[in-house]
PDB file of N, CA and C in Angstrom:
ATOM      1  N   UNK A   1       3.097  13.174 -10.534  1.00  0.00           N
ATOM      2  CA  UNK A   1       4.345  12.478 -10.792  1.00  0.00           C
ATOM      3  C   UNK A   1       4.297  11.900 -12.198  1.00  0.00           C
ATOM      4  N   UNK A   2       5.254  12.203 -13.150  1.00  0.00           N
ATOM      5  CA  UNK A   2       5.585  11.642 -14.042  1.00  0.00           C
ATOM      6  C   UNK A   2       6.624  10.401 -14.066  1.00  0.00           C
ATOM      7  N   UNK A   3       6.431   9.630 -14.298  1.00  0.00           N
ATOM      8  CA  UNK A   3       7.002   7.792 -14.252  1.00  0.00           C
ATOM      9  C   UNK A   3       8.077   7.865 -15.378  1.00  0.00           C
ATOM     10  N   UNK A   4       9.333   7.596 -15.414  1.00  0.00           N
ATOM     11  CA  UNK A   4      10.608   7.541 -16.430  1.00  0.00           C
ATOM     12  C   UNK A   4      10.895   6.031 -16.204  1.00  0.00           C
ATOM     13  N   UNK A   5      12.182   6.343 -17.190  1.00  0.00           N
ATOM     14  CA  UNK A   5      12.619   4.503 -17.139  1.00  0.00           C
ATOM     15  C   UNK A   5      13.403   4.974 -16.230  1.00  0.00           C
ATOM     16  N   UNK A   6      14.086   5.900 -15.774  1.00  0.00           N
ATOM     17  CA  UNK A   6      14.674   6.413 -14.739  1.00  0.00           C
ATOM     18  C   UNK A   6      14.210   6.612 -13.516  1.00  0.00           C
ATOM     19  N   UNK A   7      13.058   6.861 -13.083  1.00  0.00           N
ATOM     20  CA  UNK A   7      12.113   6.332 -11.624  1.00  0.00           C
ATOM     21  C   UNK A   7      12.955   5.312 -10.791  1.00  0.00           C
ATOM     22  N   UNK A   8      13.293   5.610  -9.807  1.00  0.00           N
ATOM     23  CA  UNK A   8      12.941   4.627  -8.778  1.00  0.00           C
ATOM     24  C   UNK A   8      12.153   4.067  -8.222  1.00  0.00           C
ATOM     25  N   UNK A   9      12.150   3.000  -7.665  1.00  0.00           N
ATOM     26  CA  UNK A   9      11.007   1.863  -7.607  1.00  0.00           C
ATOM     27  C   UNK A   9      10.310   2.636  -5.836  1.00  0.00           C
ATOM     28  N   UNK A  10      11.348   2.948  -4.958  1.00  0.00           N
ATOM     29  CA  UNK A  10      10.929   3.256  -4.131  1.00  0.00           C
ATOM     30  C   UNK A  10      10.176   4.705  -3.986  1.00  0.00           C
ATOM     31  N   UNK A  11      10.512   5.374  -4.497  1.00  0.00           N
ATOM     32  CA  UNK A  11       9.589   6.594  -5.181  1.00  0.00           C
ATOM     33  C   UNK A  11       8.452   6.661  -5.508  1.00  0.00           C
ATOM     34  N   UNK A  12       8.197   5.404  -6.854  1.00  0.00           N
ATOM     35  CA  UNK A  12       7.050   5.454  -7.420  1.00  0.00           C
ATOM     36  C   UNK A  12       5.901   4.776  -5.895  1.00  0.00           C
ATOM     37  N   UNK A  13       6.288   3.626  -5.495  1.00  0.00           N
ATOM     38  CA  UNK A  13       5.632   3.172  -4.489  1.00  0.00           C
ATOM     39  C   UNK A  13       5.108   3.788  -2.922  1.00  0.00           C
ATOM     40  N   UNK A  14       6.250   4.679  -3.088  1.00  0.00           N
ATOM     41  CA  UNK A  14       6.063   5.694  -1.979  1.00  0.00           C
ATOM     42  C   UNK A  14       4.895   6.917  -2.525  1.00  0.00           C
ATOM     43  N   UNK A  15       4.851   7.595  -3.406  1.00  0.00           N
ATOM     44  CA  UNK A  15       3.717   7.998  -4.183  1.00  0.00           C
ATOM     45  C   UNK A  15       2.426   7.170  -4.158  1.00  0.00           C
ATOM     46  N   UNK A  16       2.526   6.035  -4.751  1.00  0.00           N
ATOM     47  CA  UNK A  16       1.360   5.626  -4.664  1.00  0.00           C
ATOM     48  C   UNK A  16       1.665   3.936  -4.464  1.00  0.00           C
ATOM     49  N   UNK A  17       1.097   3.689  -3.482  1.00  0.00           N
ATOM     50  CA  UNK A  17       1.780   2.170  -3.252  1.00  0.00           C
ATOM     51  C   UNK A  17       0.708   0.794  -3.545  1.00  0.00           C
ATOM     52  N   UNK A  18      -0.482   1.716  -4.512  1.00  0.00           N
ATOM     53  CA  UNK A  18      -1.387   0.470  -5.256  1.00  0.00           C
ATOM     54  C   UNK A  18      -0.571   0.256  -6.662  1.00  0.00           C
ATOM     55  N   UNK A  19       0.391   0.732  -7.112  1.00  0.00           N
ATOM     56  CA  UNK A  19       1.430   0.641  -7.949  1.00  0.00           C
ATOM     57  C   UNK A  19       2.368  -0.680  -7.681  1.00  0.00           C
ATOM     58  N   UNK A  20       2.051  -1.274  -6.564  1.00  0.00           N
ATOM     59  CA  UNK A  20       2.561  -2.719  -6.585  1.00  0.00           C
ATOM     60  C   UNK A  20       2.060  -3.576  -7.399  1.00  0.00           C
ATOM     61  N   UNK A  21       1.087  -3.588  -7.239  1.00  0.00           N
ATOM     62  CA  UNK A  21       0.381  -4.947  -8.313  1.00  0.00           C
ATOM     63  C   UNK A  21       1.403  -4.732  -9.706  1.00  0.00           C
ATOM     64  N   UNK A  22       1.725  -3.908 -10.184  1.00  0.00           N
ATOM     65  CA  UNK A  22       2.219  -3.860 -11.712  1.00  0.00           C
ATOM     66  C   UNK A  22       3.870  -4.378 -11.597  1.00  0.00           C
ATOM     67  N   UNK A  23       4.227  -4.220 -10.450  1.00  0.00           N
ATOM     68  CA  UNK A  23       5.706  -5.097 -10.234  1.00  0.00           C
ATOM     69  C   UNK A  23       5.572  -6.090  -9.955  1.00  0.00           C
ATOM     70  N   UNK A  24       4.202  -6.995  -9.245  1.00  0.00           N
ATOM     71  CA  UNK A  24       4.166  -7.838  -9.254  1.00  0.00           C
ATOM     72  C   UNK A  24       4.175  -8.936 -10.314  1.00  0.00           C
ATOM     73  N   UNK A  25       2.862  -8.385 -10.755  1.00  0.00           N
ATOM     74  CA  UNK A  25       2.687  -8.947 -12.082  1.00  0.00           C
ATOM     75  C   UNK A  25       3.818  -9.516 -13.281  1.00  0.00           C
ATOM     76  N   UNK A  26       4.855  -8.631 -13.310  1.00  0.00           N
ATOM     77  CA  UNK A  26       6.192  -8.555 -13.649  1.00  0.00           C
ATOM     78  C   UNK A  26       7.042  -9.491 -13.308  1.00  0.00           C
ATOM     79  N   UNK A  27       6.483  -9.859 -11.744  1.00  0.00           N
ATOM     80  CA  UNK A  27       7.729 -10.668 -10.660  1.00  0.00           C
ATOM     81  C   UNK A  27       8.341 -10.660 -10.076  1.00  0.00           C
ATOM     82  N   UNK A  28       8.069  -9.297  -9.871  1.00  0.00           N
ATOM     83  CA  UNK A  28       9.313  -8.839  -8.730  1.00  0.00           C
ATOM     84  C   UNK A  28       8.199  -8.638  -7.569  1.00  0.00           C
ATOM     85  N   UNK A  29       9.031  -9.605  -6.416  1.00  0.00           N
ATOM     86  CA  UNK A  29       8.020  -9.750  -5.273  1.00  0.00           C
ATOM     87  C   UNK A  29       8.740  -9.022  -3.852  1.00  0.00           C
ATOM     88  N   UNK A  30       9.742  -8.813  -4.340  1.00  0.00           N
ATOM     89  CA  UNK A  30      10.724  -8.318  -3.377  1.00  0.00           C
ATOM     90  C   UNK A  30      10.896  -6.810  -2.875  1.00  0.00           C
ATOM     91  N   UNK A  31       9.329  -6.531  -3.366  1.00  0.00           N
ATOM     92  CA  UNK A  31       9.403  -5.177  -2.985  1.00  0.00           C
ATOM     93  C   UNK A  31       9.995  -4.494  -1.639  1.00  0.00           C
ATOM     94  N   UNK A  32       9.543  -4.816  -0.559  1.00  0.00           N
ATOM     95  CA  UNK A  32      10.251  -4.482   0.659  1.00  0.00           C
ATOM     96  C   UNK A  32      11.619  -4.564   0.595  1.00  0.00           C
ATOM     97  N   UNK A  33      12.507  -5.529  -0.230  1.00  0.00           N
ATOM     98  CA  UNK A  33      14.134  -5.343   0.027  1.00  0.00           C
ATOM     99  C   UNK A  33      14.541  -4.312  -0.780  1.00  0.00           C
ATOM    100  N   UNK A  34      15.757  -3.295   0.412  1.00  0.00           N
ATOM    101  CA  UNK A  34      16.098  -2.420  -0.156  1.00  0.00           C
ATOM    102  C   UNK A  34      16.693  -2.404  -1.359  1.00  0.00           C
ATOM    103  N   UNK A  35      17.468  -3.078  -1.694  1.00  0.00           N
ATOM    104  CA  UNK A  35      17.725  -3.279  -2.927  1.00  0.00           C
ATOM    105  C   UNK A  35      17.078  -2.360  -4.202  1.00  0.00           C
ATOM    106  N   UNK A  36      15.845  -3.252  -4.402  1.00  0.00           N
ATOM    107  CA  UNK A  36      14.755  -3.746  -4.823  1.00  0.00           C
ATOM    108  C   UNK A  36      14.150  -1.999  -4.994  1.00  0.00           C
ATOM    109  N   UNK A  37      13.937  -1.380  -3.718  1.00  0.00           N
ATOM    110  CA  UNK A  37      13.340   0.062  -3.747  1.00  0.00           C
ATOM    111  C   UNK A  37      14.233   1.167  -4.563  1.00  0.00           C
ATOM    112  N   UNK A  38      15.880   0.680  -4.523  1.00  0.00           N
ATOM    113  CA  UNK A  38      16.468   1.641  -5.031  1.00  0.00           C
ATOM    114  C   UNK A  38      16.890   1.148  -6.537  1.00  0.00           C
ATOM    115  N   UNK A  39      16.401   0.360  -7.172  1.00  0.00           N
ATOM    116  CA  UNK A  39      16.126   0.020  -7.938  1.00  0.00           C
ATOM    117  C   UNK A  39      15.261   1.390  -9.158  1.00  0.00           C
ATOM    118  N   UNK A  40      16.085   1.511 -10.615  1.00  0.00           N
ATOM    119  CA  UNK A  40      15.649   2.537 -11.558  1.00  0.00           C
ATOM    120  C   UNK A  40      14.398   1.144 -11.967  1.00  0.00           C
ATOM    121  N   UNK A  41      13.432   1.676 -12.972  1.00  0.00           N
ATOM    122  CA  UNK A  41      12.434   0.946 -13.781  1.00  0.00           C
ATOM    123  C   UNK A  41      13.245   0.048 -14.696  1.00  0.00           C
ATOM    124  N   UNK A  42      14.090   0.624 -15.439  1.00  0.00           N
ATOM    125  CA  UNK A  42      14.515   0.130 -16.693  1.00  0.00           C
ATOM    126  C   UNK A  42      15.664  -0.981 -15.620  1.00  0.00           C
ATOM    127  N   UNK A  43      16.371  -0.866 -14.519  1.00  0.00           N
ATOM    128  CA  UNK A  43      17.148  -2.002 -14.130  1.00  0.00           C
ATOM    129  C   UNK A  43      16.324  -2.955 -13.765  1.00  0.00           C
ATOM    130  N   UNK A  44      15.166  -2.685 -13.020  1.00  0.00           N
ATOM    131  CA  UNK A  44      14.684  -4.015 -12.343  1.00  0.00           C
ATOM    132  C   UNK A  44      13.901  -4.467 -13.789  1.00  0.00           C
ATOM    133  N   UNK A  45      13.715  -4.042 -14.967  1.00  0.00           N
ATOM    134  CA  UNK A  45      12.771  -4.536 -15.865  1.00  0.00           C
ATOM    135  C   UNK A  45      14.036  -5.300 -16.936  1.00  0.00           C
ATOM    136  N   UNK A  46      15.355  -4.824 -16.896  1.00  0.00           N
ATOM    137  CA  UNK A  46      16.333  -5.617 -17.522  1.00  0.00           C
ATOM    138  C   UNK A  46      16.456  -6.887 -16.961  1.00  0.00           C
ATOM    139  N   UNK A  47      16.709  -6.868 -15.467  1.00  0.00           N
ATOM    140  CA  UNK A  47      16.712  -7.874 -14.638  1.00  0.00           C
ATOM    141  C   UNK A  47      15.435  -9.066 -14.813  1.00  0.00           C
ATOM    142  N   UNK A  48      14.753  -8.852 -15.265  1.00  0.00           N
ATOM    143  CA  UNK A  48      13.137  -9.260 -15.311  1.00  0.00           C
ATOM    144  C   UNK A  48      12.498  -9.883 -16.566  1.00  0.00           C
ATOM    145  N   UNK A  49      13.245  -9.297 -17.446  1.00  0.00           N
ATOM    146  CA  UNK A  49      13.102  -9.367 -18.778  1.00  0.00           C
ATOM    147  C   UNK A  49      11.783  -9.131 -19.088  1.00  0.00           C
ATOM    148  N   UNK A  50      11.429  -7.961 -18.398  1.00  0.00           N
ATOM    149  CA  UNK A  50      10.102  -7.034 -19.299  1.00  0.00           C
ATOM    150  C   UNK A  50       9.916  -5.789 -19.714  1.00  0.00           C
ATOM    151  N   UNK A  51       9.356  -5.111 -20.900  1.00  0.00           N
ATOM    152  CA  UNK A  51       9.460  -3.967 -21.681  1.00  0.00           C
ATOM    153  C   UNK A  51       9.255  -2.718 -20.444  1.00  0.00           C
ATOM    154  N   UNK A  52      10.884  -1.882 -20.666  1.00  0.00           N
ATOM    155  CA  UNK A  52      10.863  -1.047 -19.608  1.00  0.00           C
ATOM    156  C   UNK A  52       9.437   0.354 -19.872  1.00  0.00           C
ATOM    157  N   UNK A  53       9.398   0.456 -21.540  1.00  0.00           N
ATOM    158  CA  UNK A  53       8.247   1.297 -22.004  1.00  0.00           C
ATOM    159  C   UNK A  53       6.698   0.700 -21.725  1.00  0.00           C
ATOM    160  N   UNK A  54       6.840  -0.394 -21.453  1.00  0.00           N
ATOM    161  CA  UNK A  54       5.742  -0.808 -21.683  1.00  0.00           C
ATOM    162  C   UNK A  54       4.999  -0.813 -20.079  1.00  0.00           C
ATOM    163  N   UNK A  55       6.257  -1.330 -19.441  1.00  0.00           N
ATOM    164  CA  UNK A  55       6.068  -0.748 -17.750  1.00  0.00           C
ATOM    165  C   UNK A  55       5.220   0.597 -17.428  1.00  0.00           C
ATOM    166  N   UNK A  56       6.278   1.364 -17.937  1.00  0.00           N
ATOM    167  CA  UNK A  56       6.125   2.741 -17.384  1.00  0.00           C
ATOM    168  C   UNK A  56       4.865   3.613 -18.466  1.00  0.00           C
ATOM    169  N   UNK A  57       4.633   3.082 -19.444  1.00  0.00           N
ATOM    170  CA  UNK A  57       3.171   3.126 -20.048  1.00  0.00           C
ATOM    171  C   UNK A  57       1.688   2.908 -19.385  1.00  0.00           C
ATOM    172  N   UNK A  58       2.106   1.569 -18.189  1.00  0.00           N
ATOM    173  CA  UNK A  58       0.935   1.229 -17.536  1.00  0.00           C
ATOM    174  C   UNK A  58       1.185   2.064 -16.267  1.00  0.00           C
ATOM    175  N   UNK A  59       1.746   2.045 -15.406  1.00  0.00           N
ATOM    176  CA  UNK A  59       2.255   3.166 -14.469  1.00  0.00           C
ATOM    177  C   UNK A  59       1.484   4.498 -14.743  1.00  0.00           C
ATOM    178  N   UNK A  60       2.177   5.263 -15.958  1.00  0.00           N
ATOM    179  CA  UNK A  60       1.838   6.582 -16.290  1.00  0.00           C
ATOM    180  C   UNK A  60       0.367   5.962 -16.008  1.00  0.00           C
ATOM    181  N   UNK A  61      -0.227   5.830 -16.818  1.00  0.00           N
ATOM    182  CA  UNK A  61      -1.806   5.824 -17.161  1.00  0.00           C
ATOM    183  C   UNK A  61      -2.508   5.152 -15.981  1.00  0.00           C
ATOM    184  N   UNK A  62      -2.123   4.317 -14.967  1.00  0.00           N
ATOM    185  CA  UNK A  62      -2.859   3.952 -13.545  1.00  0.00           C
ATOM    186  C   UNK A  62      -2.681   5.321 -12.652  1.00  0.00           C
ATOM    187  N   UNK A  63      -1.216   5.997 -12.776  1.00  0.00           N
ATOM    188  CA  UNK A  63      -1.158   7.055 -12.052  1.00  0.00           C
ATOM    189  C   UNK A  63      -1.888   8.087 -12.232  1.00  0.00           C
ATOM    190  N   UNK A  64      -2.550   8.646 -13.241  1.00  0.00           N
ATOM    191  CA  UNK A  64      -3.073   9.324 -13.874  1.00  0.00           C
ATOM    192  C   UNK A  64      -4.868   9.434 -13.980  1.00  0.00           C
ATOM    193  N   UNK A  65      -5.324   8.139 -13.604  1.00  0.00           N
ATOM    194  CA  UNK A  65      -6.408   8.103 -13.533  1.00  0.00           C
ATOM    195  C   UNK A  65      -7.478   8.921 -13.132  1.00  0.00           C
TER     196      UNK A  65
END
């Protein structure tokens, strides 16, 4: 899986769901609400006010390991 700012949140987590910690970290704790799962990277990281590249930089490279 390749990680976009376009990803959905429930996707990426459904793939690999040790990929929480990095939304956490972020602040978004609300993973379980649907909302929240259908959620792109770049909305919940606007919402959040954290770098949507910089997200999906750490993503790629944990996924990848």
């Amino acid at each position: 899986m390749t990680i976009t700012k376009d990803s959905v949140i429930g996707d990426i987590l459904d793939f690999d769901n040790s990929t929480a910690e990095y939304f956490f970290e972020m602040g978004m704790h609300c993973l379980g609400c649907p909302s929240a799962r259908g959620e792109s990277l770049e909305e919940a990281c606007m919402v959040h006010g954290v770098s949507v590249d910089e997200l999906v930089a750490k993503l790629n490279a944990h996924i990848n390991q």
